[in-house]
N, C-alpha and C. Protein backbone atom coordinates (compact mmCIF):
# COMPACT_ATOMS: atom_id res chain seq x y z
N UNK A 1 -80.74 -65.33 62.26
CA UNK A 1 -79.83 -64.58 63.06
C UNK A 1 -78.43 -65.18 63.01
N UNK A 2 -77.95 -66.38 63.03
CA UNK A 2 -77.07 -67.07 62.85
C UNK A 2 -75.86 -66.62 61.65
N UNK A 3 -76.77 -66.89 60.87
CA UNK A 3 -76.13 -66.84 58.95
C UNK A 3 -75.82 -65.40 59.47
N UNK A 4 -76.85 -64.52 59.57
CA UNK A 4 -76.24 -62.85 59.74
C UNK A 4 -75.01 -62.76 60.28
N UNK A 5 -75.14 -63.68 61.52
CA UNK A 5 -73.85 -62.82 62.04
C UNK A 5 -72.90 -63.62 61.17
N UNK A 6 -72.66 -64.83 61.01
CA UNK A 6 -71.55 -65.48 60.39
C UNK A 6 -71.35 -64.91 58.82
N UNK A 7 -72.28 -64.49 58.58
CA UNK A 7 -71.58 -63.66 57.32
C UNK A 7 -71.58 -62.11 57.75
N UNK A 8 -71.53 -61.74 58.79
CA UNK A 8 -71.26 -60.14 58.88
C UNK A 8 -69.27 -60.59 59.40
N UNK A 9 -69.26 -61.99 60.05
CA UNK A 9 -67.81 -62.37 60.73
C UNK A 9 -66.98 -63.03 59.46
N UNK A 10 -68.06 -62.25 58.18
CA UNK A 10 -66.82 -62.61 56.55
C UNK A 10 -67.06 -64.65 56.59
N UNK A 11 -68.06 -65.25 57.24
CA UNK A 11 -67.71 -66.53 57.05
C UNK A 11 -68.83 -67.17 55.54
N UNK A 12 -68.34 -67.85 55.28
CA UNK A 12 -69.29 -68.32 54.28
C UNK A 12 -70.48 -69.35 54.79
N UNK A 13 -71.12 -69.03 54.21
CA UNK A 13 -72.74 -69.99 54.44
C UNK A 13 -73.04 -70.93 53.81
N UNK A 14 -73.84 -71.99 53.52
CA UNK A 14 -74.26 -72.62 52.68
C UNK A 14 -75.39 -73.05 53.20
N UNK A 15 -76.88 -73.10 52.59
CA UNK A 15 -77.98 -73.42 53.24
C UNK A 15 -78.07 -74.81 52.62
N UNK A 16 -78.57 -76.18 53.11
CA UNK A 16 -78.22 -77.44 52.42
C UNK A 16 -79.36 -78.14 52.81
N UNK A 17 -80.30 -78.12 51.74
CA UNK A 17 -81.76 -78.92 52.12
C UNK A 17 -81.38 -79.96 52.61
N UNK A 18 -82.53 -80.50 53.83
CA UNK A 18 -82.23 -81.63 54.27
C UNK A 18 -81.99 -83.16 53.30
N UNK A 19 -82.97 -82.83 52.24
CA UNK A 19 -83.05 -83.96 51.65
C UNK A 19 -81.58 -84.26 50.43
N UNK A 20 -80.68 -83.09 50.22
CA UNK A 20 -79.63 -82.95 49.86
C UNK A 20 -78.71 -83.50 50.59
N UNK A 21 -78.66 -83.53 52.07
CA UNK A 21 -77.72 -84.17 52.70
C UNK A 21 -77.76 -85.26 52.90
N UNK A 22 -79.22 -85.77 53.13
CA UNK A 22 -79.72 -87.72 53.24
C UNK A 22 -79.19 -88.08 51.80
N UNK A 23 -79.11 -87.31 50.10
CA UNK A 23 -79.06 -87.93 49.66
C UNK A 23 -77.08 -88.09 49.37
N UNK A 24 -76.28 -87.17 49.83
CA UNK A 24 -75.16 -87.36 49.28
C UNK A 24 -74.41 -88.17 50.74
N UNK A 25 -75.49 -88.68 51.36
CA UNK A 25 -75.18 -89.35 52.79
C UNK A 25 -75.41 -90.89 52.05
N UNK A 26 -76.44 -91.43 51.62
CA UNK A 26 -76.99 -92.51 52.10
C UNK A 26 -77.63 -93.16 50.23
N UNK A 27 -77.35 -91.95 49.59
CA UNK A 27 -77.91 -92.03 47.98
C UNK A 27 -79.83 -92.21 48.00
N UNK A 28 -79.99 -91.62 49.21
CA UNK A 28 -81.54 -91.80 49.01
C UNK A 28 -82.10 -90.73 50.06
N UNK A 29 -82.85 -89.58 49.34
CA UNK A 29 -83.15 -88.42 49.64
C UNK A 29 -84.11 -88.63 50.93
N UNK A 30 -84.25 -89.53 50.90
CA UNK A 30 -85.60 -89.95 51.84
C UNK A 30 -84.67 -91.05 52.94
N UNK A 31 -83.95 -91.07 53.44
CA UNK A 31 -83.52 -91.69 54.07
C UNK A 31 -83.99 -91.03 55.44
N UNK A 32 -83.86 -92.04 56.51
CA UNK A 32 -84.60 -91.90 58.25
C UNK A 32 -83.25 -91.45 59.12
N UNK A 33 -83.23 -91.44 60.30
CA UNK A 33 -82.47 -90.70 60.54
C UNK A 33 -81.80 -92.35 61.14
N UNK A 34 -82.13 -93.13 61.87
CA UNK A 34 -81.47 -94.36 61.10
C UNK A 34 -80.07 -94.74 60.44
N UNK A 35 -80.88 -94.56 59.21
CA UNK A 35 -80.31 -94.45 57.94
C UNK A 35 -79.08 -93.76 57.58
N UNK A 36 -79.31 -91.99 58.22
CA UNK A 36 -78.22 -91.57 58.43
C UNK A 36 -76.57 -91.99 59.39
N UNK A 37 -77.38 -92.57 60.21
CA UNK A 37 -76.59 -93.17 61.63
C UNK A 37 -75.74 -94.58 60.60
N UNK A 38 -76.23 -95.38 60.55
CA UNK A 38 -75.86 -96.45 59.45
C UNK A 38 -74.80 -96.35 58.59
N UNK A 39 -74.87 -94.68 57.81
CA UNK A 39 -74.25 -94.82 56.65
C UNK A 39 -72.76 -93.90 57.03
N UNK A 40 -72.87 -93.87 58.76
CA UNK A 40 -71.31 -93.47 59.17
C UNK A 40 -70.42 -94.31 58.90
N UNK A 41 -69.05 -94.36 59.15
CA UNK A 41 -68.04 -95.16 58.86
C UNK A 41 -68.24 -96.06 60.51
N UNK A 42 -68.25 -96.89 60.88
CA UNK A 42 -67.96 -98.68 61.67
C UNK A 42 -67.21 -97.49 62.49
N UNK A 43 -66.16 -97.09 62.58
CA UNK A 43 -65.55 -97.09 64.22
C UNK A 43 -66.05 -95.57 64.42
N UNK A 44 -66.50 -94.82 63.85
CA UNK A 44 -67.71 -93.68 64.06
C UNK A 44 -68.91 -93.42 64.67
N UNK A 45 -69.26 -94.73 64.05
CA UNK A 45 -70.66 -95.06 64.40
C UNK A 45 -71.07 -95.91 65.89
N UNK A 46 -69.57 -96.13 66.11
CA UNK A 46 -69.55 -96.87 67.51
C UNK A 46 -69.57 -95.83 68.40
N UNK A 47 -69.14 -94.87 68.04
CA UNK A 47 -68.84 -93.73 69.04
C UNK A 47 -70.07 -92.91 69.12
N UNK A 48 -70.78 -92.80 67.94
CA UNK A 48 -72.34 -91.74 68.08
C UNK A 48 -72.77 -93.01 68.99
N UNK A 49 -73.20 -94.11 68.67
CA UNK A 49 -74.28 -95.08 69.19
C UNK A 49 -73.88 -94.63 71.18
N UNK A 50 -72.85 -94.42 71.48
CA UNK A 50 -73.01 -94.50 72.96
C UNK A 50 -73.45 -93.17 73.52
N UNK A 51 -74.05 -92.33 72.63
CA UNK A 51 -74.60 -91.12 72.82
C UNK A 51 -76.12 -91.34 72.65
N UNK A 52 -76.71 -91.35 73.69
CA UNK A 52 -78.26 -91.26 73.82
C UNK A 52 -79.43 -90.37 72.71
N UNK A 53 -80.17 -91.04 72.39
CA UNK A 53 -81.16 -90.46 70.69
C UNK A 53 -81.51 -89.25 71.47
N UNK A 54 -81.56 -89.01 72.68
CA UNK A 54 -82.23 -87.66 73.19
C UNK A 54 -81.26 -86.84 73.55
N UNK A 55 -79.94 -86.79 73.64
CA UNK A 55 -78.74 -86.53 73.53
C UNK A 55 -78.43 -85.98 72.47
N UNK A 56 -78.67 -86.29 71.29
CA UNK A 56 -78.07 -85.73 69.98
C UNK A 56 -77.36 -86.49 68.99
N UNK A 57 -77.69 -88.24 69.49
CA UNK A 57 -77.07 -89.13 68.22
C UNK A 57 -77.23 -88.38 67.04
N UNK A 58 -78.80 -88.49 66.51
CA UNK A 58 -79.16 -88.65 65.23
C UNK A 58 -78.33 -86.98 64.27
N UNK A 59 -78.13 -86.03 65.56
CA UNK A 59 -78.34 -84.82 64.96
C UNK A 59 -76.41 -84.53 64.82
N UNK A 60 -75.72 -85.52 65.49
CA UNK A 60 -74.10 -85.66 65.62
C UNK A 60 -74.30 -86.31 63.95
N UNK A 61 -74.84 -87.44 63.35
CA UNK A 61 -74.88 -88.66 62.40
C UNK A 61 -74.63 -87.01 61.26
N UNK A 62 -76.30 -86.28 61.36
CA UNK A 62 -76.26 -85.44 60.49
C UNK A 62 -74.91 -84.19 60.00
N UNK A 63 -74.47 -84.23 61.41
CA UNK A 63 -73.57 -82.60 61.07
C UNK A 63 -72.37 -83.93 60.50
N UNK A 64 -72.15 -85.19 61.45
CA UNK A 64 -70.29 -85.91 60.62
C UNK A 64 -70.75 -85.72 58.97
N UNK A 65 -71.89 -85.76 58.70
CA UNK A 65 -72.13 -85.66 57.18
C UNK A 65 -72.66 -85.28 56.34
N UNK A 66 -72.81 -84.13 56.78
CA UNK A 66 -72.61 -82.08 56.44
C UNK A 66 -71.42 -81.83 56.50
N UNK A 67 -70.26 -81.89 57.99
CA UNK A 67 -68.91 -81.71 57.74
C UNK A 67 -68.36 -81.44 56.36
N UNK A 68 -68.49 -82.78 55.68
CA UNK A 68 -67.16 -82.54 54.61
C UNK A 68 -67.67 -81.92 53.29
N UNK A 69 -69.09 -82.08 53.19
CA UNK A 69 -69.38 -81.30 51.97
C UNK A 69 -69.32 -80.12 51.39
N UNK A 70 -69.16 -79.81 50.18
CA UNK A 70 -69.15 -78.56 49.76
C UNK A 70 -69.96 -78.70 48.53
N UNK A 71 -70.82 -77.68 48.43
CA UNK A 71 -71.74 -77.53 47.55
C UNK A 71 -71.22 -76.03 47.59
């Protein structure tokens, strides 16, 4: 439902397997979510860490690095 509407609102999509993003995150497709958190930049990563894992750290780690890609 999402993609629909954002491409009925002319936006572009990109569907990006998870294991595509652990790997142009961390160079290892299999990386933990951890892993993801880790491979933010130092004064980034200070700022997810004071956000609670049940809060949405791990899932903030994922979108800072989805952000910039383009596939």
């Amino acid at each position: 439902m999402i993609i629909n509407r954002l491409m009925h609102a002319s936006i572009d999509v990109a569907v990006i397997a998870p294991t595509a993003l652990k790997k142009a995150a961390t160079t290892s497709g299999r990386a933990d979510k951890q892993m993801m958190l880790d491979a933010v930049p130092a004064d980034d990563r200070e700022q997810l860490s004071k956000i609670g894992k049940t809060k949405g750290r791990y899932d903030l780690a994922d979108a800072y690095h989805l952000a910039p890609l383009q596939f």
